[in-house]
N, C-alpha and C. Protein backbone atom coordinates (compact mmCIF):
# COMPACT_ATOMS: atom_id res chain seq x y z
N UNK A 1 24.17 137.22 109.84
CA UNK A 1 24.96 136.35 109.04
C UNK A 1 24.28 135.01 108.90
N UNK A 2 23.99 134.62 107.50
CA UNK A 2 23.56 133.39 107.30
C UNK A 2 24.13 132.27 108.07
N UNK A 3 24.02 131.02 108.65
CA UNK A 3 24.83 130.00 109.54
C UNK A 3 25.52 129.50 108.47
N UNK A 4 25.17 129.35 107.37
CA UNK A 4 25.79 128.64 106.41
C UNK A 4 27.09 128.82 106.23
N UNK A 5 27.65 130.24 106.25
CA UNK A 5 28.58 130.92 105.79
C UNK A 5 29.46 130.97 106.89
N UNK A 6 30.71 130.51 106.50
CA UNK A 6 31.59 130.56 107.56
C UNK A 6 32.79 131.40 107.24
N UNK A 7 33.03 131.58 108.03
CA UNK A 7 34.23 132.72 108.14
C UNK A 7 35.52 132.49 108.08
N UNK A 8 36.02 132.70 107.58
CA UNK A 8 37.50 132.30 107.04
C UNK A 8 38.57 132.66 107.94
N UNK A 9 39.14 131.53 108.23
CA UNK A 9 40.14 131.85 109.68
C UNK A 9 41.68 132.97 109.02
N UNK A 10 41.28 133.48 109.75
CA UNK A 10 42.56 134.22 109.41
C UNK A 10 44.44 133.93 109.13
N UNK A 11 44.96 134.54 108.34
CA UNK A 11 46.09 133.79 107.85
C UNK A 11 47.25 133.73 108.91
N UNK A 12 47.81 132.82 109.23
CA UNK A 12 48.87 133.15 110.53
C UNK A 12 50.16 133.97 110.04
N UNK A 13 50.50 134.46 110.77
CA UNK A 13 51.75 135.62 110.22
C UNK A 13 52.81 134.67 109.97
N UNK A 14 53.79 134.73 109.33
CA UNK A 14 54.66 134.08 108.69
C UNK A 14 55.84 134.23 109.90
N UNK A 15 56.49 133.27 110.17
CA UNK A 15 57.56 133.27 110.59
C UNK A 15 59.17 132.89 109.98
N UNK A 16 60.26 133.48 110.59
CA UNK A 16 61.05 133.58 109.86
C UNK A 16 61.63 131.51 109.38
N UNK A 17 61.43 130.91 109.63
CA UNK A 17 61.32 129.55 109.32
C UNK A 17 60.59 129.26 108.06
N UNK A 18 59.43 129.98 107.85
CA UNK A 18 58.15 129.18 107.36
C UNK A 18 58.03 130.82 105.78
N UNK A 19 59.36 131.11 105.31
CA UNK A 19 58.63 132.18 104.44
C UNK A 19 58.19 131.48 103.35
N UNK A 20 57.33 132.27 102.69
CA UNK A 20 56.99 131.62 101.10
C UNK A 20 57.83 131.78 100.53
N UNK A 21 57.92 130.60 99.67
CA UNK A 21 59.16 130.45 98.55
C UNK A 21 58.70 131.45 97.39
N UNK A 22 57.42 132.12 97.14
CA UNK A 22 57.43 133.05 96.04
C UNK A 22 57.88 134.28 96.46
N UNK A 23 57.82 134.86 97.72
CA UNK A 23 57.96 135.99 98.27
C UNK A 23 59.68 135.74 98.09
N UNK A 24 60.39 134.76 98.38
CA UNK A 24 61.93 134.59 98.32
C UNK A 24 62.72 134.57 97.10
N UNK A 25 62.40 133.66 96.23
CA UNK A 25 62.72 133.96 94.60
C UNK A 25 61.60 134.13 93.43
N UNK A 26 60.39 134.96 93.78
CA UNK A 26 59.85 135.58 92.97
C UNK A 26 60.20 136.35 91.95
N UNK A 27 61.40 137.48 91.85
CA UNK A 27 62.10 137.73 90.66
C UNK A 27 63.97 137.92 90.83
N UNK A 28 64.21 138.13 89.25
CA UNK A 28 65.84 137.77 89.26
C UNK A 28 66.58 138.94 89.83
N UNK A 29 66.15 140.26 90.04
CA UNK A 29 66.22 141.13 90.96
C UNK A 29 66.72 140.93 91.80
N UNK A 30 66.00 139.86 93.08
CA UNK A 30 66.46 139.55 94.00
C UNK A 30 67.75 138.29 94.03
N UNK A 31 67.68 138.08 93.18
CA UNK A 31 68.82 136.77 92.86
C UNK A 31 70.00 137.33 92.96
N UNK A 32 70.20 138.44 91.89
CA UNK A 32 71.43 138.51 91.32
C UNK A 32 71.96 139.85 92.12
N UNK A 33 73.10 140.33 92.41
CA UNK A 33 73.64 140.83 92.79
C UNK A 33 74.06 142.19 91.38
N UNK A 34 74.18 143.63 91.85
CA UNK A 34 74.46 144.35 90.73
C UNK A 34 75.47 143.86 90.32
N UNK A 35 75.74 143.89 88.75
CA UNK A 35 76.44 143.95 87.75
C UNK A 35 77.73 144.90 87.69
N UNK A 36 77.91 145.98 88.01
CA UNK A 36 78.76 146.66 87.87
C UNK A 36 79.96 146.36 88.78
N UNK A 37 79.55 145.98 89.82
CA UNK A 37 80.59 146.00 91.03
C UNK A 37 81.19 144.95 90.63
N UNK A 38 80.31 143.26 90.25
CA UNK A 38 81.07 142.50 89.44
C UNK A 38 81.90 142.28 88.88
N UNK A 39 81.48 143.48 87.71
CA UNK A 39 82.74 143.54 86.43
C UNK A 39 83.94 143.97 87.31
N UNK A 40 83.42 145.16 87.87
CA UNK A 40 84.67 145.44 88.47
C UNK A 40 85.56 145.12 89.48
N UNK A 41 85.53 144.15 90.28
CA UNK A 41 86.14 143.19 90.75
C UNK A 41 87.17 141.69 89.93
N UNK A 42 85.60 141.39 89.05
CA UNK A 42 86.60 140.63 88.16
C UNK A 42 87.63 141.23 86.93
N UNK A 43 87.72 142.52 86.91
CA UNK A 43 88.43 143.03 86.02
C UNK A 43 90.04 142.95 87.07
N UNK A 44 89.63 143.59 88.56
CA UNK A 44 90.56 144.00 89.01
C UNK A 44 91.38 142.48 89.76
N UNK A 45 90.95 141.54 89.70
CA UNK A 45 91.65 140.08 89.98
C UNK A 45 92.45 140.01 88.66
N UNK A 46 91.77 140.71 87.41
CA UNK A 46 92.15 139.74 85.89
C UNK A 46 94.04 140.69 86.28
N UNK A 47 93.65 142.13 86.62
CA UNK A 47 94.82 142.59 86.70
C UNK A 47 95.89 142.03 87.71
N UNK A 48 95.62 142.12 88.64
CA UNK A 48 96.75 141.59 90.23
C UNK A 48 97.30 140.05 89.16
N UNK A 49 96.01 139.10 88.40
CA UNK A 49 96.75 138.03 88.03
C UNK A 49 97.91 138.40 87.24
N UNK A 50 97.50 139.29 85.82
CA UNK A 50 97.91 139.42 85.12
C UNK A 50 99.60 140.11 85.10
N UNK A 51 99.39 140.91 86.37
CA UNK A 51 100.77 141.59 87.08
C UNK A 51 101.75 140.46 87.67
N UNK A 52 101.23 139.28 89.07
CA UNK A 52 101.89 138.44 88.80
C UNK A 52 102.67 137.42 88.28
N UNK A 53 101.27 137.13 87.37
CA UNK A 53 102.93 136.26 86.08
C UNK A 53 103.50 136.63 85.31
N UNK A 54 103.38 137.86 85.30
CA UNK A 54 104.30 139.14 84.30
C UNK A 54 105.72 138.67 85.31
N UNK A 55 105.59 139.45 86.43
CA UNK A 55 106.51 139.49 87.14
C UNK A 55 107.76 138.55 87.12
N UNK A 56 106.74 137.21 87.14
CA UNK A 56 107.31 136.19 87.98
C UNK A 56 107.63 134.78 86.82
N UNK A 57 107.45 135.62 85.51
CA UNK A 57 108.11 134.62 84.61
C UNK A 57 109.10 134.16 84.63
N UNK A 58 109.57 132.81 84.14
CA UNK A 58 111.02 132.32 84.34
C UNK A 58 112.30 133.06 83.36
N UNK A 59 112.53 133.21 83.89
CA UNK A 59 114.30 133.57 82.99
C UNK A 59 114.94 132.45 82.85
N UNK A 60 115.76 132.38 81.80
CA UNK A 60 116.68 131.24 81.03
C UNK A 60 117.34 131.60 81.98
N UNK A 61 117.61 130.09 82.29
CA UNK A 61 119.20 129.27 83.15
C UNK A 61 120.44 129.45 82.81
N UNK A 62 120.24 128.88 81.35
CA UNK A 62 121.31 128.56 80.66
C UNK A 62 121.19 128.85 78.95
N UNK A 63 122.14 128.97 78.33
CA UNK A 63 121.74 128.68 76.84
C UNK A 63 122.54 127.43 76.64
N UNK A 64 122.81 126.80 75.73
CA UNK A 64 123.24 125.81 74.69
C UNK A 64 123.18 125.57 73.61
N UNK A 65 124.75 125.52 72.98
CA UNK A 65 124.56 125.29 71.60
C UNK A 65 125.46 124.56 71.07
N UNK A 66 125.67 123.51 70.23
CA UNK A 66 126.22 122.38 69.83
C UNK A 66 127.28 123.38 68.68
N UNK A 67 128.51 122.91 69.07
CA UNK A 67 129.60 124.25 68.21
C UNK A 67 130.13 123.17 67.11
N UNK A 68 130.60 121.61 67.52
CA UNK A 68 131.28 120.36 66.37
C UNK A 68 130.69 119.92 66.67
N UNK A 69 130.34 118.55 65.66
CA UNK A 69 129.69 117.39 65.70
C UNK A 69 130.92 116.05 64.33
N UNK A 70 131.47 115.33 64.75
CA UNK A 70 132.29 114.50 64.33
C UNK A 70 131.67 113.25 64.84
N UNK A 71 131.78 112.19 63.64
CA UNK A 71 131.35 110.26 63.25
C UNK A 71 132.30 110.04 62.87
N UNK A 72 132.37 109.37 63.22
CA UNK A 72 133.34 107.70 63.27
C UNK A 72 132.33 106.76 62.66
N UNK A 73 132.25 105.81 61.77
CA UNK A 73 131.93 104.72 61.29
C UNK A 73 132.46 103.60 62.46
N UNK A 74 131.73 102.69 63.07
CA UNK A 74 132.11 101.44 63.46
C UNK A 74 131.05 99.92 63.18
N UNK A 75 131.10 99.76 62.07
CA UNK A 75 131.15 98.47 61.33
C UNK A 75 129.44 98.47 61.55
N UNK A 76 129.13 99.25 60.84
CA UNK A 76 127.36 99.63 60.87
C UNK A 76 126.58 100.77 61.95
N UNK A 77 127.39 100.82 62.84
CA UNK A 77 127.42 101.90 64.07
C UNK A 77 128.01 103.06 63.66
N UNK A 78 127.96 104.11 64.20
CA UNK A 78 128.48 105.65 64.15
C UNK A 78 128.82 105.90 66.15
N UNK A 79 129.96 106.41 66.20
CA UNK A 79 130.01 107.15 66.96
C UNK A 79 130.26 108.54 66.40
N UNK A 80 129.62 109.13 67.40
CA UNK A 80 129.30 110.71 67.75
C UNK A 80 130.34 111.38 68.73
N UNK A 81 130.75 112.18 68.55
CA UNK A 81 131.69 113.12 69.12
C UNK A 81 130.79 114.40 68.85
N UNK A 82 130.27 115.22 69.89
CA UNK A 82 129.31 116.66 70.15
C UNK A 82 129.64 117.53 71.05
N UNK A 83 130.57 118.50 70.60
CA UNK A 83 130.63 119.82 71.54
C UNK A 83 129.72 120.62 71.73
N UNK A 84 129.75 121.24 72.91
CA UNK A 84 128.36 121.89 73.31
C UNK A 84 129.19 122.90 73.91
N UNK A 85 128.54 124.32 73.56
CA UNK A 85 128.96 125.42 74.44
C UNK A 85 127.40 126.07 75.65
N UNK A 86 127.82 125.52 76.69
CA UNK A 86 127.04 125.97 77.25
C UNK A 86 127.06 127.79 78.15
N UNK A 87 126.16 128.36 78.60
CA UNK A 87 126.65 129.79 79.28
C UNK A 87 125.55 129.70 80.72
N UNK A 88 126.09 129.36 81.69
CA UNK A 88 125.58 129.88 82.83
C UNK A 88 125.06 131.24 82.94
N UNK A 89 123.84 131.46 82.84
CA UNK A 89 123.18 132.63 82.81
C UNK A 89 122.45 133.48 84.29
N UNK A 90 122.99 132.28 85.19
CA UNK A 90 122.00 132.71 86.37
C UNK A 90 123.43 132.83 87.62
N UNK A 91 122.59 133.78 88.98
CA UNK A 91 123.75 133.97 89.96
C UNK A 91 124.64 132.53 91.02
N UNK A 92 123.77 131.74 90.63
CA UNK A 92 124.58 130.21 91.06
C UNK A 92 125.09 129.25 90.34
N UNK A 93 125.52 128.14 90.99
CA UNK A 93 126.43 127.20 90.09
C UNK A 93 125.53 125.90 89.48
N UNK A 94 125.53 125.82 88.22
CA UNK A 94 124.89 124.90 87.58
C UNK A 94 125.69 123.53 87.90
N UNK A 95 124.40 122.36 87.88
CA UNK A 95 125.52 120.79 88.30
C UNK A 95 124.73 120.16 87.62
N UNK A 96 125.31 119.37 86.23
CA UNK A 96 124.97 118.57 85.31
C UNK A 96 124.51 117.05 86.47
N UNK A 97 123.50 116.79 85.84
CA UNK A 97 122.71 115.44 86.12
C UNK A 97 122.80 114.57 85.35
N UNK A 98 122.25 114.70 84.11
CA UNK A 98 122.59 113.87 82.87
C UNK A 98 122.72 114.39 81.72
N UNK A 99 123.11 113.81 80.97
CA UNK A 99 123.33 114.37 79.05
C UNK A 99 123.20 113.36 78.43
N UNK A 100 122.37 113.50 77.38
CA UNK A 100 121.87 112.26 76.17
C UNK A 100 121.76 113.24 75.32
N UNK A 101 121.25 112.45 74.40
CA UNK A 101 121.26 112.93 72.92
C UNK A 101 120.43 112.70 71.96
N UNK A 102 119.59 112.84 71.33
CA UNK A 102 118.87 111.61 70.01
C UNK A 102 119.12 112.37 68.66
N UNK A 103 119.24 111.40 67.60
CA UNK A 103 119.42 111.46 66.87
C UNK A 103 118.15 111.16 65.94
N UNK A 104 117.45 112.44 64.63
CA UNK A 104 116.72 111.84 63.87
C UNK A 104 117.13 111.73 62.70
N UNK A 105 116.77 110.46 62.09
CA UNK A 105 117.51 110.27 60.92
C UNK A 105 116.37 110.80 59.72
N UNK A 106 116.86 110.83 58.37
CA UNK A 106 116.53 111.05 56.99
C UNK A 106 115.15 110.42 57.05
N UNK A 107 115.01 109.30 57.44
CA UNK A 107 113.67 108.69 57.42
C UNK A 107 112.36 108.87 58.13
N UNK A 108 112.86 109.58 59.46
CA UNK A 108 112.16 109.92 60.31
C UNK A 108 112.11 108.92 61.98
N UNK A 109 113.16 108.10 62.05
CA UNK A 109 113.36 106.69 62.64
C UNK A 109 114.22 107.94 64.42
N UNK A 110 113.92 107.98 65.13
CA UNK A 110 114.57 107.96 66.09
C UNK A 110 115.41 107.59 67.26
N UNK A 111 117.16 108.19 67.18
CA UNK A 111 117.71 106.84 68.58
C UNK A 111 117.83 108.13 69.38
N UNK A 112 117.83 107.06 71.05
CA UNK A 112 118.73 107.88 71.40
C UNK A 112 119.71 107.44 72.71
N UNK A 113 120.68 108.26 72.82
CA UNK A 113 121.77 107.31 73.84
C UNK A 113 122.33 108.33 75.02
N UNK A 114 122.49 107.82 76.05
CA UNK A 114 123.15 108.62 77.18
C UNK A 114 124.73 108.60 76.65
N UNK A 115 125.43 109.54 77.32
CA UNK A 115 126.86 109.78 76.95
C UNK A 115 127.53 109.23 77.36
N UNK A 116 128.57 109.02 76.48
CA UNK A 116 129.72 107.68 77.46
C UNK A 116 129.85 108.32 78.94
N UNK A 117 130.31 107.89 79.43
CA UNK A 117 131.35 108.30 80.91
C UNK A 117 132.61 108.80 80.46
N UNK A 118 132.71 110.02 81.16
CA UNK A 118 133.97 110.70 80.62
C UNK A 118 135.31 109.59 81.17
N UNK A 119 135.48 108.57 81.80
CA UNK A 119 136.27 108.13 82.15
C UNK A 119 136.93 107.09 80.81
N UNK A 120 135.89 106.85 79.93
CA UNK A 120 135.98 106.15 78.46
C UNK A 120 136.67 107.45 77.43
N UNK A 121 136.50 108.32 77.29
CA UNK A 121 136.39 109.33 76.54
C UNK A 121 137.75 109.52 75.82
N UNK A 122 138.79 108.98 76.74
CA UNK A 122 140.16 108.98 76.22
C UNK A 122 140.59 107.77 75.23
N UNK A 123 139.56 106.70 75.55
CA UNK A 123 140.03 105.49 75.32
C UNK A 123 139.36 105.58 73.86
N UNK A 124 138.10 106.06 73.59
CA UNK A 124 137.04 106.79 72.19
C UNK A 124 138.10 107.48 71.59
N UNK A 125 138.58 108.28 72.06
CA UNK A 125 139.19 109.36 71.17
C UNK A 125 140.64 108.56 70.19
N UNK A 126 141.30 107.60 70.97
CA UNK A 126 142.59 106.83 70.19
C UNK A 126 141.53 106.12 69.40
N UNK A 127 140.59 104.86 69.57
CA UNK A 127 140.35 104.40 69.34
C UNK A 127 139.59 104.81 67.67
N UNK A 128 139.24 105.72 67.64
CA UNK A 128 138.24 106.77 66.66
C UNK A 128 138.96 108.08 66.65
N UNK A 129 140.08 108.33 65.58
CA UNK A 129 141.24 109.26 65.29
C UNK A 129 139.63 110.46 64.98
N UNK A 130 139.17 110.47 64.12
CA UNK A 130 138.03 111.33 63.63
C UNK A 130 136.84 112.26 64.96
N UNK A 131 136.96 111.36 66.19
CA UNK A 131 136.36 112.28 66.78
C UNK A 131 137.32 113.42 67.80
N UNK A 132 138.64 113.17 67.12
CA UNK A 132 139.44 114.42 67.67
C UNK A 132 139.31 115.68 67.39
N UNK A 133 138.48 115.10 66.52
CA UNK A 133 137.86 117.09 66.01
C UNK A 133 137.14 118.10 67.36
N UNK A 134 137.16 117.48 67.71
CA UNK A 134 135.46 117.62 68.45
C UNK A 134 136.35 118.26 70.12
N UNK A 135 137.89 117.58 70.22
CA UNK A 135 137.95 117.32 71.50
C UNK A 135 138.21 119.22 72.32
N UNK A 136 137.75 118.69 73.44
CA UNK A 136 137.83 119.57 74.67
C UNK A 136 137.75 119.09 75.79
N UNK A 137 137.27 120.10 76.79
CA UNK A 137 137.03 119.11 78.14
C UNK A 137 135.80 117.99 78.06
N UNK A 138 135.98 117.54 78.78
CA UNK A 138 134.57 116.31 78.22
C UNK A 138 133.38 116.82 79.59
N UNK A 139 132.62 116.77 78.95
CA UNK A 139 131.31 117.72 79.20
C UNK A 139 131.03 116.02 80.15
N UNK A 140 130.80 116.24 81.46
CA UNK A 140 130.18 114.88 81.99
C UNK A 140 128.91 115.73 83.04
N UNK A 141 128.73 114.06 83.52
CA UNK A 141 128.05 114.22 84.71
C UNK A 141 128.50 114.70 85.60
N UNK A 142 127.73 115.34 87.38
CA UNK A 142 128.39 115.32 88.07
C UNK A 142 129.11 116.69 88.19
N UNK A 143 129.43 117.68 86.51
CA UNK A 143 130.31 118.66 86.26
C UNK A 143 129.51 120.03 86.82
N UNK A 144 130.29 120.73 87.74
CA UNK A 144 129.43 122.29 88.00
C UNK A 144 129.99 123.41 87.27
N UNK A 145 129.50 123.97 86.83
CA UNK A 145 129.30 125.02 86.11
C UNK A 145 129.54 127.10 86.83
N UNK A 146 130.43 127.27 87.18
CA UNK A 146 130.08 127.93 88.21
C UNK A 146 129.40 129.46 87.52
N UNK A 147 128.79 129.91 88.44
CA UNK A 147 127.94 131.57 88.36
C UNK A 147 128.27 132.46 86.82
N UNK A 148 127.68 132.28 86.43
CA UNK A 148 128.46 133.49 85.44
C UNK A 148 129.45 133.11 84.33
N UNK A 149 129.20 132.30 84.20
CA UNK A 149 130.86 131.45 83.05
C UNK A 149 130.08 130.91 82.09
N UNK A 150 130.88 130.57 81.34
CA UNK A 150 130.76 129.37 80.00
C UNK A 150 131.48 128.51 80.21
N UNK A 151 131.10 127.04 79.75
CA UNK A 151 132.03 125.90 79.54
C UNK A 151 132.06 125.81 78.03
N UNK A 152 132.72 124.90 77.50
CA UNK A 152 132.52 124.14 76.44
C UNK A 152 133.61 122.86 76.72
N UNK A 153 132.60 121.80 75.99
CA UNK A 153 132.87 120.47 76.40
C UNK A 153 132.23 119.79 75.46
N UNK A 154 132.64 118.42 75.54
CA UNK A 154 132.42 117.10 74.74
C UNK A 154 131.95 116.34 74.99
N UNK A 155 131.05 115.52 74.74
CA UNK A 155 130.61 114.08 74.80
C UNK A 155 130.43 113.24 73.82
N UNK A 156 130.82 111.98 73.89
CA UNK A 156 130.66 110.73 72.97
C UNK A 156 129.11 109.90 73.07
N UNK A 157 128.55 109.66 71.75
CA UNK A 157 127.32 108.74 71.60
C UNK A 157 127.62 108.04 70.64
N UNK A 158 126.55 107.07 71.03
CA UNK A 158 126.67 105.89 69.76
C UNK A 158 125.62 105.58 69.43
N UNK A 159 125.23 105.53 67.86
CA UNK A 159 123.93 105.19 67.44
C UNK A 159 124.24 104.02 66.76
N UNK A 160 122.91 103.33 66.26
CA UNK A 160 123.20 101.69 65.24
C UNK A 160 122.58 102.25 63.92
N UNK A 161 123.24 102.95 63.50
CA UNK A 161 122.83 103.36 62.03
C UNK A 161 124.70 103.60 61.34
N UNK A 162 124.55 103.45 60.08
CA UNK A 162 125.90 103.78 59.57
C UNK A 162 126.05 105.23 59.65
N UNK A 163 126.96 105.52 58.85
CA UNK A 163 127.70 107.21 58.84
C UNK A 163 126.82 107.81 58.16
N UNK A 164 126.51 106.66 56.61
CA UNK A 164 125.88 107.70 55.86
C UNK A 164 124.65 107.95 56.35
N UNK A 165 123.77 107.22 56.63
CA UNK A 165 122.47 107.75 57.24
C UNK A 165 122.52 108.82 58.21
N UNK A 166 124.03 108.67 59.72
CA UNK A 166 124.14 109.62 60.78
C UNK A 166 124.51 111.04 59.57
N UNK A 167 125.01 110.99 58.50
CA UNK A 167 125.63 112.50 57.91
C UNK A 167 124.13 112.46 56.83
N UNK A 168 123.20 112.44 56.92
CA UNK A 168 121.88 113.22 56.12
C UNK A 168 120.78 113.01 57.17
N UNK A 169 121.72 113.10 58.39
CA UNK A 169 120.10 112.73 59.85
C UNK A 169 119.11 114.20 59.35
N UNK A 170 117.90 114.62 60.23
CA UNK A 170 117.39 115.34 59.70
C UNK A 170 117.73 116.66 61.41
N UNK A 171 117.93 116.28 62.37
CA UNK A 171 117.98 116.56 63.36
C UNK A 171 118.95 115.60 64.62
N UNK A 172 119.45 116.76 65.24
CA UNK A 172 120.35 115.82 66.60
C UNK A 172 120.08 116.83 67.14
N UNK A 173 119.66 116.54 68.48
CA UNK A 173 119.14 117.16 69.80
C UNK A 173 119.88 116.69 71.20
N UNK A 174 120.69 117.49 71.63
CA UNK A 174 121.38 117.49 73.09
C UNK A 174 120.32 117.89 74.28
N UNK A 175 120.78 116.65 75.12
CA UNK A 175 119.43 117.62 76.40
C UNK A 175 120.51 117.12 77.73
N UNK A 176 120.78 118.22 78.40
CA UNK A 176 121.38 118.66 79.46
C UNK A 176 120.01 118.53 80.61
N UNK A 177 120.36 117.40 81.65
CA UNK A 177 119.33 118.05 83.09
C UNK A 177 120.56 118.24 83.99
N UNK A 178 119.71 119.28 84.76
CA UNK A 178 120.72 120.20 85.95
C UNK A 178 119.81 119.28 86.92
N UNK A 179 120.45 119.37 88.09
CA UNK A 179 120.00 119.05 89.08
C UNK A 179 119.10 119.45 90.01
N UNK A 180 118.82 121.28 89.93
CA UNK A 180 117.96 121.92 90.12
C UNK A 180 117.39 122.57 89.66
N UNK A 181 117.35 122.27 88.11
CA UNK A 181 116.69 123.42 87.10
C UNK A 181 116.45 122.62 86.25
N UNK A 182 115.41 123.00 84.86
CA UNK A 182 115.08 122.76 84.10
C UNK A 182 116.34 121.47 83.12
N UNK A 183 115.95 120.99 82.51
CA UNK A 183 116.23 120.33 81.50
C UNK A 183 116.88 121.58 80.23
N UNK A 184 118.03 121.89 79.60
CA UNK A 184 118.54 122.19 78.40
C UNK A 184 118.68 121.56 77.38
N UNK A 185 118.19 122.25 76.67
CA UNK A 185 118.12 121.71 75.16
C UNK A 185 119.02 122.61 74.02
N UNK A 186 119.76 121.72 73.26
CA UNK A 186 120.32 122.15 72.13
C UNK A 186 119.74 121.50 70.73
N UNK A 187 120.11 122.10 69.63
CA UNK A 187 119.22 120.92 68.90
C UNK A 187 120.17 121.70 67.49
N UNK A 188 120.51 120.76 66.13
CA UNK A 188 120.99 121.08 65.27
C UNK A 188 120.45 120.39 63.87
């Protein structure tokens, strides 16, 4: 052997610390995991999801629907007199929270007002002969509803628009919150 020529030290064996990064992600082979088992896993989550919120959709509470609606003119104001038939649809007792109302008018202008206190409601009704149309029990706060029944009931609002604008409104919307359920809506 020529002296010149030297001999090439031999390569040290690789340890598990020290692998080559080409030997590790050299191709997508090794990257990716088969395809099939994939799909089929994510098919079978899409189902279990798809079974759960099937299941576990909500059912209506309640229905509501506005049966009279009677105005009173008061000197640029309207009061509102609005029966509502509501139906307990579920196995417990519904308990009114609040009730309002809005009113949209012809123009597109929106009010809207919480309901008198049924403790006024008597004093509305002499006072405003016209919203006797309307009368029943007075639909308040506070009121439970028990399992399985219907009410129907009344409440008084007041908007600052005259009659004629409240009689060509374009929409009046009742919204009932329960205390443990959703918000109800009526709308006419």
């Amino acid at each position: 052997m020529p002296e010149n020529a030297k001999s090439k030290p031999a390569a040290p064996a690789p340890d598990a610390g020290h692998v080559p990064i080409t030997e590790e992600f050299d191709r997508a082979k090794w990257m990716l995991p088969p395809v099939v088992p994939i799909v089929i896993a994510v098919a079978a989550v899409a189902i279990v999801v798809a079974i759960v919120v099937f299941s576990n959709r909500a059912e209506p509470v309640a229905a509501a629907s506005i049966v009279k609606v009677a105005s009173a003119d008061q000197s640029g104001n309207t009061m509102v007199g609005i029966q509502v038939k509501l139906d307990n649809k579920i196995p417990k007792q519904l308990w009114i929270k609040d009730i309002s109302a809005e009113l949209e008018t012809a123009d597109g202008k929106k009010y809207s007002d919480s309901a008198a206190p049924s403790v006024d409601v008597g004093r509305y009704l002499q006072a405003f002969p016209a919203l006797q149309e309307v009368k029943s029990d007075p639909l308040r706060e506070e009121l439970k509803i028990p399992a399985g029944t219907s009410f129907t009931g009344f409440s008084i609002f007041s908007y600052p628009v005259d009659k004629a604008a409240f009689d060509g409104r374009k929409s009046l919307t009742v919204k009932i919150g329960f205390y443990d359920q959703p918000t109800l809506i009526a709308k006419q």
